[in-house]
N, C-alpha and C. Protein backbone atom coordinates (compact mmCIF):
# COMPACT_ATOMS: atom_id res chain seq x y z
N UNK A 1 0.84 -1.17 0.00
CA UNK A 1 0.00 0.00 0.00
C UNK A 1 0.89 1.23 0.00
N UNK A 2 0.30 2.36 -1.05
CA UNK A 2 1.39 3.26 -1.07
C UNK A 2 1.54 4.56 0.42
N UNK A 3 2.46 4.65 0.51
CA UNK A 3 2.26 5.59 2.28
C UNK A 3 1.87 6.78 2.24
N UNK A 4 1.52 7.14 1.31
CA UNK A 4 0.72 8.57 0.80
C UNK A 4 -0.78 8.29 1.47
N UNK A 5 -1.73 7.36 0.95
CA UNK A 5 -3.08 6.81 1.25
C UNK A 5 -2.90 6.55 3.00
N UNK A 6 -1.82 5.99 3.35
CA UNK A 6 -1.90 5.78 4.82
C UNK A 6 -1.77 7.34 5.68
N UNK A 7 -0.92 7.93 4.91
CA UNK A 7 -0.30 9.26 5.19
C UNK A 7 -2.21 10.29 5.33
N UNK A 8 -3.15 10.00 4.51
CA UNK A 8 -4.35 11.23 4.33
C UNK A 8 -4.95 10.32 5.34
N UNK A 9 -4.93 8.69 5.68
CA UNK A 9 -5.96 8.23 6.31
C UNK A 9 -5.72 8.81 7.90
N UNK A 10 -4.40 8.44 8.35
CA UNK A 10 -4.22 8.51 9.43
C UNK A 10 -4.07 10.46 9.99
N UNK A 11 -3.98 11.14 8.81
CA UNK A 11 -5.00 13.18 9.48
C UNK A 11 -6.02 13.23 8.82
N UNK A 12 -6.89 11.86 9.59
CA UNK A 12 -8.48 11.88 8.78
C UNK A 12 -9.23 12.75 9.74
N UNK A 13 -8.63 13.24 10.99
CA UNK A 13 -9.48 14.55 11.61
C UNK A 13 -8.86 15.75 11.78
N UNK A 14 -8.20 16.10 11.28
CA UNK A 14 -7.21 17.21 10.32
C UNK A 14 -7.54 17.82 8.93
N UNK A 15 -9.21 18.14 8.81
CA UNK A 15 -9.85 18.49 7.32
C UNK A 15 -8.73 19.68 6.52
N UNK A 16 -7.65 20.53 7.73
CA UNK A 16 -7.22 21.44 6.54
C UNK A 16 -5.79 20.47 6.10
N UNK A 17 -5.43 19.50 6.95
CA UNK A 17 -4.24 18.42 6.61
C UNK A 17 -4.61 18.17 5.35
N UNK A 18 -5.70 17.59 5.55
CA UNK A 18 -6.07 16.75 4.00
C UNK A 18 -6.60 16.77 2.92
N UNK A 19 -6.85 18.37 3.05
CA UNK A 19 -6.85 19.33 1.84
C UNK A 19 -5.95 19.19 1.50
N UNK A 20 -4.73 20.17 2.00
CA UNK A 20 -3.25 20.29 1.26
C UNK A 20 -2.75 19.13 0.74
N UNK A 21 -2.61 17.61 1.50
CA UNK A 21 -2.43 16.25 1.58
C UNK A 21 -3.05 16.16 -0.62
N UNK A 22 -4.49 16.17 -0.32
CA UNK A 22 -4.87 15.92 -0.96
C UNK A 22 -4.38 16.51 -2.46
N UNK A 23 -4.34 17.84 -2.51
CA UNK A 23 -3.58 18.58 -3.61
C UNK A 23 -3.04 17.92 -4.36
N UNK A 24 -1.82 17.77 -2.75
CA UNK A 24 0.11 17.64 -3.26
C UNK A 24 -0.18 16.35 -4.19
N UNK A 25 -0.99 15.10 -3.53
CA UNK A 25 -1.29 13.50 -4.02
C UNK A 25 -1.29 14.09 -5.33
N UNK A 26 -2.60 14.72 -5.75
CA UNK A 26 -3.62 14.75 -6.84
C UNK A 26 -2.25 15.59 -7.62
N UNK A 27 -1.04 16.61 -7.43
CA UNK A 27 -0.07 16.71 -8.71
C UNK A 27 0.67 16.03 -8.80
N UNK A 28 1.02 14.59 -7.70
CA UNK A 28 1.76 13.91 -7.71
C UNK A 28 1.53 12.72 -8.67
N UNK A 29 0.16 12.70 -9.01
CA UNK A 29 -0.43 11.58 -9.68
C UNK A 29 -0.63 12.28 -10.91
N UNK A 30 -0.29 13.15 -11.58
CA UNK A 30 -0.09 13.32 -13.10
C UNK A 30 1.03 12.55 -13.92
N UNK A 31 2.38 12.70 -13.09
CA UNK A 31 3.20 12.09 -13.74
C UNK A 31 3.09 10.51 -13.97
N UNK A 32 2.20 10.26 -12.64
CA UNK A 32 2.23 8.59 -12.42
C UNK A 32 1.44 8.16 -13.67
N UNK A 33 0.06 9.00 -14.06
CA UNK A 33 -0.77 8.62 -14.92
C UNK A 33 0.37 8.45 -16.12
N UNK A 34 0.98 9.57 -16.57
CA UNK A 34 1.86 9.81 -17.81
C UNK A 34 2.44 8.55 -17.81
N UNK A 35 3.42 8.28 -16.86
CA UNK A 35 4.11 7.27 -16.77
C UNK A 35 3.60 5.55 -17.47
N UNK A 36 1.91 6.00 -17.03
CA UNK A 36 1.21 4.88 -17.86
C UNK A 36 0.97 4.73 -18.78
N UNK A 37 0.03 6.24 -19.32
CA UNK A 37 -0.27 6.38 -20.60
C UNK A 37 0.55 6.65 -21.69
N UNK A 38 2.29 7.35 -21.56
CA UNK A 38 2.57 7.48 -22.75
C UNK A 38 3.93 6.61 -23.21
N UNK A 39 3.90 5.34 -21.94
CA UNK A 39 4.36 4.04 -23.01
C UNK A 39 3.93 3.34 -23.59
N UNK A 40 2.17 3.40 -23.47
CA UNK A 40 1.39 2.88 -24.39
C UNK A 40 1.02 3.38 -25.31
N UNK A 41 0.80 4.63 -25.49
CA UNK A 41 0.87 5.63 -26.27
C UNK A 41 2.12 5.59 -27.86
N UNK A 42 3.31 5.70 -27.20
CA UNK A 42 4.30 5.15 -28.05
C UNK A 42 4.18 3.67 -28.65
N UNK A 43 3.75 2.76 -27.98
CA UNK A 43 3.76 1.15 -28.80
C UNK A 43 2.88 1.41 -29.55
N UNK A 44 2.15 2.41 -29.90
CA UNK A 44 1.27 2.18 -30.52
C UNK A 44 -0.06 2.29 -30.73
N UNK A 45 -0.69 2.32 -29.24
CA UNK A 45 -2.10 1.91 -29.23
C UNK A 45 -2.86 3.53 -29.26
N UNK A 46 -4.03 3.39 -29.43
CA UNK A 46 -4.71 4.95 -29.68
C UNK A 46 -4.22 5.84 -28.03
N UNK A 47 -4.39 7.47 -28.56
CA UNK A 47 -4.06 8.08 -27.46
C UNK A 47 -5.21 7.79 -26.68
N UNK A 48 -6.55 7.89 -26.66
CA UNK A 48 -7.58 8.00 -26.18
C UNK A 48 -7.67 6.94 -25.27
N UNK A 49 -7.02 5.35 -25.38
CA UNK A 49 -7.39 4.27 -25.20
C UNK A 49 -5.77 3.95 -23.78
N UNK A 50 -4.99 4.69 -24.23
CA UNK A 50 -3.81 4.97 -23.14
C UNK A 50 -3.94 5.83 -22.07
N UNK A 51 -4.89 6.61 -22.40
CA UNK A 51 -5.34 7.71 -21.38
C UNK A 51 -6.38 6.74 -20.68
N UNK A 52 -6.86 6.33 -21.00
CA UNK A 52 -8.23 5.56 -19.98
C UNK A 52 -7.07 4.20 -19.25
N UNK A 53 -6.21 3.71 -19.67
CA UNK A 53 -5.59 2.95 -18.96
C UNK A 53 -4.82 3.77 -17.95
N UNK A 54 -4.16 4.61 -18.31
CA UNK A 54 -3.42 5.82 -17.27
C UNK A 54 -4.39 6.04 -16.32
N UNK A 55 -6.09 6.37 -16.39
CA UNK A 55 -7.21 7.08 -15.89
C UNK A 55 -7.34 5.03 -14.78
N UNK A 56 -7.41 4.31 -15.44
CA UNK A 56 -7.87 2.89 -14.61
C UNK A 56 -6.58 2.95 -13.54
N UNK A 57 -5.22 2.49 -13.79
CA UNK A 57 -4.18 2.96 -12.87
C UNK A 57 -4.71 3.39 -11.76
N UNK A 58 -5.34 4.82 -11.61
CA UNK A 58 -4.85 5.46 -10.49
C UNK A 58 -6.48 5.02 -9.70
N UNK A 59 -7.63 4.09 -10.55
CA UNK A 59 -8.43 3.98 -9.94
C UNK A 59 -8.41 3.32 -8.40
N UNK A 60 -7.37 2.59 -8.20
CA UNK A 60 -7.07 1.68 -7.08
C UNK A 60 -7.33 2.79 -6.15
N UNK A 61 -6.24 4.14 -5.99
CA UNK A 61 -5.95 5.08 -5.12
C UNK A 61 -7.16 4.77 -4.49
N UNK A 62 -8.58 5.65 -4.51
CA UNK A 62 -9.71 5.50 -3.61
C UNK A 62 -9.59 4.36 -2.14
N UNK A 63 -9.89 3.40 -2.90
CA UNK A 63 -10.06 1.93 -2.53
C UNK A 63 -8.71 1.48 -1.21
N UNK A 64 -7.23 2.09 -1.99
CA UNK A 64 -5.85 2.16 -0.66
C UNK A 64 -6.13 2.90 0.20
N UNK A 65 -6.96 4.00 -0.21
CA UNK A 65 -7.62 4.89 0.85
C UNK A 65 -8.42 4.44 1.81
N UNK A 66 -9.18 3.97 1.59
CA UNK A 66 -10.35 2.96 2.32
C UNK A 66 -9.45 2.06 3.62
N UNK A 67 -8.61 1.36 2.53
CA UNK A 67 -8.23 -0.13 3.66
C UNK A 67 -7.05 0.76 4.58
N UNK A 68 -6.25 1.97 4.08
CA UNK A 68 -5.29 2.63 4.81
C UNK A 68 -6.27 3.07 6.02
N UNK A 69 -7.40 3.95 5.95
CA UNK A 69 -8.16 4.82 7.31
C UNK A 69 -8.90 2.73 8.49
N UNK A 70 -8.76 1.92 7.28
CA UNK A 70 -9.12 0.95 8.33
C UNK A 70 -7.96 0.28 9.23
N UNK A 71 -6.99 0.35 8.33
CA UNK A 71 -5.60 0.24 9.17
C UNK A 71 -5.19 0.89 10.09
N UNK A 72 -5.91 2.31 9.96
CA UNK A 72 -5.16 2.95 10.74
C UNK A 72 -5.79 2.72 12.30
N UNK A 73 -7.50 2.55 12.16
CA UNK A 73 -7.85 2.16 13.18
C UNK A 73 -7.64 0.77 14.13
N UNK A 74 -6.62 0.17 13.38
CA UNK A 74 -6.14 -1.30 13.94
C UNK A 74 -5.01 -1.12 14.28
N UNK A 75 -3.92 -0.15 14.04
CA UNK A 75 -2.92 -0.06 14.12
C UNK A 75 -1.90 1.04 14.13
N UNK A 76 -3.10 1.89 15.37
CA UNK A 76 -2.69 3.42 15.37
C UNK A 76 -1.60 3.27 16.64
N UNK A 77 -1.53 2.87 17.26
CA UNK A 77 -0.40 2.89 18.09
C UNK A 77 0.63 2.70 17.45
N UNK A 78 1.28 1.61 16.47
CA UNK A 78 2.20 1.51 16.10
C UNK A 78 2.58 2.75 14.72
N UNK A 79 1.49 3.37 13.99
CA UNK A 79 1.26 4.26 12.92
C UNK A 79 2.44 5.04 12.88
N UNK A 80 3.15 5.83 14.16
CA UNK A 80 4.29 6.67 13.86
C UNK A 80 5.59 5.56 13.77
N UNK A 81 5.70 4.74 14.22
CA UNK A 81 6.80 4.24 13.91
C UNK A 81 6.98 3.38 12.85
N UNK A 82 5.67 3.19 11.76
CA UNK A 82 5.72 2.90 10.76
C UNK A 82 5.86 3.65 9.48
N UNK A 83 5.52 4.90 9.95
CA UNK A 83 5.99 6.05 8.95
C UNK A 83 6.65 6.40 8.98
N UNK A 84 7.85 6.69 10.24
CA UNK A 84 9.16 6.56 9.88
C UNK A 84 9.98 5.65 9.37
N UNK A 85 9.47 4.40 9.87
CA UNK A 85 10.47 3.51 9.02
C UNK A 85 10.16 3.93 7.62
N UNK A 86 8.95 3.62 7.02
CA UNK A 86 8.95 3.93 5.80
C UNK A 86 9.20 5.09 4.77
N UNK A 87 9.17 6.15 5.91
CA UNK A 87 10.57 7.41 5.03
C UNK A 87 11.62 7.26 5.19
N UNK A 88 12.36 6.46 6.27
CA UNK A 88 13.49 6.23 5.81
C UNK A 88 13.74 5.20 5.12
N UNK A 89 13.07 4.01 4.68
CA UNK A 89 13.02 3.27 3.28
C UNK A 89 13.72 4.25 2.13
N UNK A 90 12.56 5.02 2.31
CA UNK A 90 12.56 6.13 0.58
C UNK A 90 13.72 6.78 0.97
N UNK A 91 14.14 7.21 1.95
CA UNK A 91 15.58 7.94 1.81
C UNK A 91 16.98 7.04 1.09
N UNK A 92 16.52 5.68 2.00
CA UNK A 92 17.41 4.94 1.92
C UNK A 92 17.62 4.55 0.20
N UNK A 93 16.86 3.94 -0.02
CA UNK A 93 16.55 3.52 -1.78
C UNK A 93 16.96 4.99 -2.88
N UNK A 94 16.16 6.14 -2.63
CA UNK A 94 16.74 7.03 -3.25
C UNK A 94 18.45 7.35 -3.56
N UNK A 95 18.73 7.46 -1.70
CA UNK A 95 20.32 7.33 -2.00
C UNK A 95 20.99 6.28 -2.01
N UNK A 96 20.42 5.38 -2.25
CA UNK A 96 21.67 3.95 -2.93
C UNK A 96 21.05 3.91 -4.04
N UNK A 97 20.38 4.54 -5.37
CA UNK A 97 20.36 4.62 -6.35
C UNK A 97 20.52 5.42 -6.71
N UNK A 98 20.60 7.04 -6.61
CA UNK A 98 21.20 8.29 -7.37
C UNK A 98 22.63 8.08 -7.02
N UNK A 99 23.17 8.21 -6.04
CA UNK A 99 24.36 8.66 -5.56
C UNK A 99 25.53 7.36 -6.73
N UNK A 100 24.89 6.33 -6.51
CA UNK A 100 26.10 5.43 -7.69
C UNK A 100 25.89 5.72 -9.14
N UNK A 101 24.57 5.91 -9.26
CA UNK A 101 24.61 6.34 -10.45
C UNK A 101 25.39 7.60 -10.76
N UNK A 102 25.34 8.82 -10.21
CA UNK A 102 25.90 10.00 -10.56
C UNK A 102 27.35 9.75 -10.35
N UNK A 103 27.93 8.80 -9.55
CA UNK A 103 29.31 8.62 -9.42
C UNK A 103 29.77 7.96 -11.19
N UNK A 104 28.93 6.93 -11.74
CA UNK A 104 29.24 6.57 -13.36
C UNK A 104 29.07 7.93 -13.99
N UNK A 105 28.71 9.08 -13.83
CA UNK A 105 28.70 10.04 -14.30
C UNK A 105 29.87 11.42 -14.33
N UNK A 106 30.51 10.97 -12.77
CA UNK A 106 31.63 11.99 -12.90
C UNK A 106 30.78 12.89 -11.64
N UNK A 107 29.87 13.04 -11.10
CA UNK A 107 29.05 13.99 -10.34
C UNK A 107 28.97 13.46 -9.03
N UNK A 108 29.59 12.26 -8.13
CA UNK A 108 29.15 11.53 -7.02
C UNK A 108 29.09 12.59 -5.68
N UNK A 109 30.11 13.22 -5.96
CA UNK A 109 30.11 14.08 -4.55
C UNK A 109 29.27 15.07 -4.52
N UNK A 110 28.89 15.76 -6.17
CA UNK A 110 27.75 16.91 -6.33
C UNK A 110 26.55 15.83 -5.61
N UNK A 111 26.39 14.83 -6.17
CA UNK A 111 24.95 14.23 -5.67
C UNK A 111 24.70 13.68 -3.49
N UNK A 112 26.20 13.25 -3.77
CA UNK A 112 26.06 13.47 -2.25
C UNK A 112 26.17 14.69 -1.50
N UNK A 113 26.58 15.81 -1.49
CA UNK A 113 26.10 16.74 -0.78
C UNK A 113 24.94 17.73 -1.39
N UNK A 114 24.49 17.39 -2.80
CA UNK A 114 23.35 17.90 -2.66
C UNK A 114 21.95 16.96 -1.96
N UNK A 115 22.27 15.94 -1.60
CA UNK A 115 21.48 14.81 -0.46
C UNK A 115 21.78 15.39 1.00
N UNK A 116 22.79 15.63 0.93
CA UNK A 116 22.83 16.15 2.68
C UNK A 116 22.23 17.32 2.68
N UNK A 117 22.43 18.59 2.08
CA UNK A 117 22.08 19.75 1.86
C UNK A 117 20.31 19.45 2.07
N UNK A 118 19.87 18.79 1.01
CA UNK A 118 18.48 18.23 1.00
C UNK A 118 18.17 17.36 2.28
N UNK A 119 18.78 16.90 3.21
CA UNK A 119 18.58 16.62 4.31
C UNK A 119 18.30 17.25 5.32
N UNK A 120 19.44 18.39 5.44
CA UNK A 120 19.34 19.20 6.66
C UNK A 120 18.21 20.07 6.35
N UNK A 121 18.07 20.48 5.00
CA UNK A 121 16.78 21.56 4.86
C UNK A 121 15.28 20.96 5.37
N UNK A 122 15.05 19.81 5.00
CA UNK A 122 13.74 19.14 5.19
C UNK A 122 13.61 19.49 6.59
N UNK A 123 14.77 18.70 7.41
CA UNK A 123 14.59 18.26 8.61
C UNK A 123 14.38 19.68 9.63
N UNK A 124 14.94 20.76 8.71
CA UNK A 124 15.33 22.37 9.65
C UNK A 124 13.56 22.92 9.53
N UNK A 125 13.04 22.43 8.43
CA UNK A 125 11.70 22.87 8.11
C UNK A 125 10.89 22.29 8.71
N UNK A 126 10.89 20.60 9.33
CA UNK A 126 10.38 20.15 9.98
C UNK A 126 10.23 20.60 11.52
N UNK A 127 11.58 21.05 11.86
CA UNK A 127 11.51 21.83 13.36
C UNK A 127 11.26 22.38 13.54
N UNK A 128 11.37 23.62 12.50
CA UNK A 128 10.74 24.96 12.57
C UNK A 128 9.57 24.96 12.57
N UNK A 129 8.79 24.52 11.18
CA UNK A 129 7.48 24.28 11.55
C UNK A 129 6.70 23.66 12.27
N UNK A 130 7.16 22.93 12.64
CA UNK A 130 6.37 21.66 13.98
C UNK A 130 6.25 20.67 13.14
């Protein structure tokens, strides 16, 4: 389940959380659609008919929504320490795949301290803001 859906279920009494929540998802899911529709698009098949597969894709979202706000009520005690682990997953995976790659490139140290740089900022924004 993707941690975005767990992420809106669990500030399901936070209506201005999950506005913004909701937004950020809804521009985050353009590229995802693209991502669907325009490799099918290229093999070949009609645009119209790649767009409705891109459009089926993201139909699941709702539905992760659903079983995430029921999860959350089964498993709200443990909820923060599962969302951290699982951002630091994505930290983790991000930087053991950019950072070697940009090193075959000649750029390893640009990519590692623009990761730290991108570290300390998140985390300074996180304190600051609460």
């Amino acid at each position: 389940m993707c941690p975005t859906k767990v992420i809106v279920s669990y500030n399901f009494e936070e209506l201005s959380i999950n506005r913004n929540l909701a937004i950020g998802i809804g521009i985050q899911n353009f590229p995802e659609g693209l991502a669907v529709s325009l490799p099918l698009a290229g093999c070949g098949m009609s645009k119209w008919k790649s767009f409705w597969y891109g459009q089926l894709s993201g139909m699941v979202e709702p539905l992760a929504g659903v079983i995430g706000a029921a999860a959350v009520v089964v498993a709200e005690p443990l909820l923060p320490y599962a969302l951290a682990f699982a951002a630091g997953a994505m930290v983790f995976v991000v930087i053991n795949e950019v950072v070697p790659e940009a090193n075959t490139s000649g750029n390893g140290q640009l990519a590692s301290w623009t990761a730290i740089a991108g570290f300390i900022i998140m985390m300074s924004l996180d304190v600051g803001l609460g």
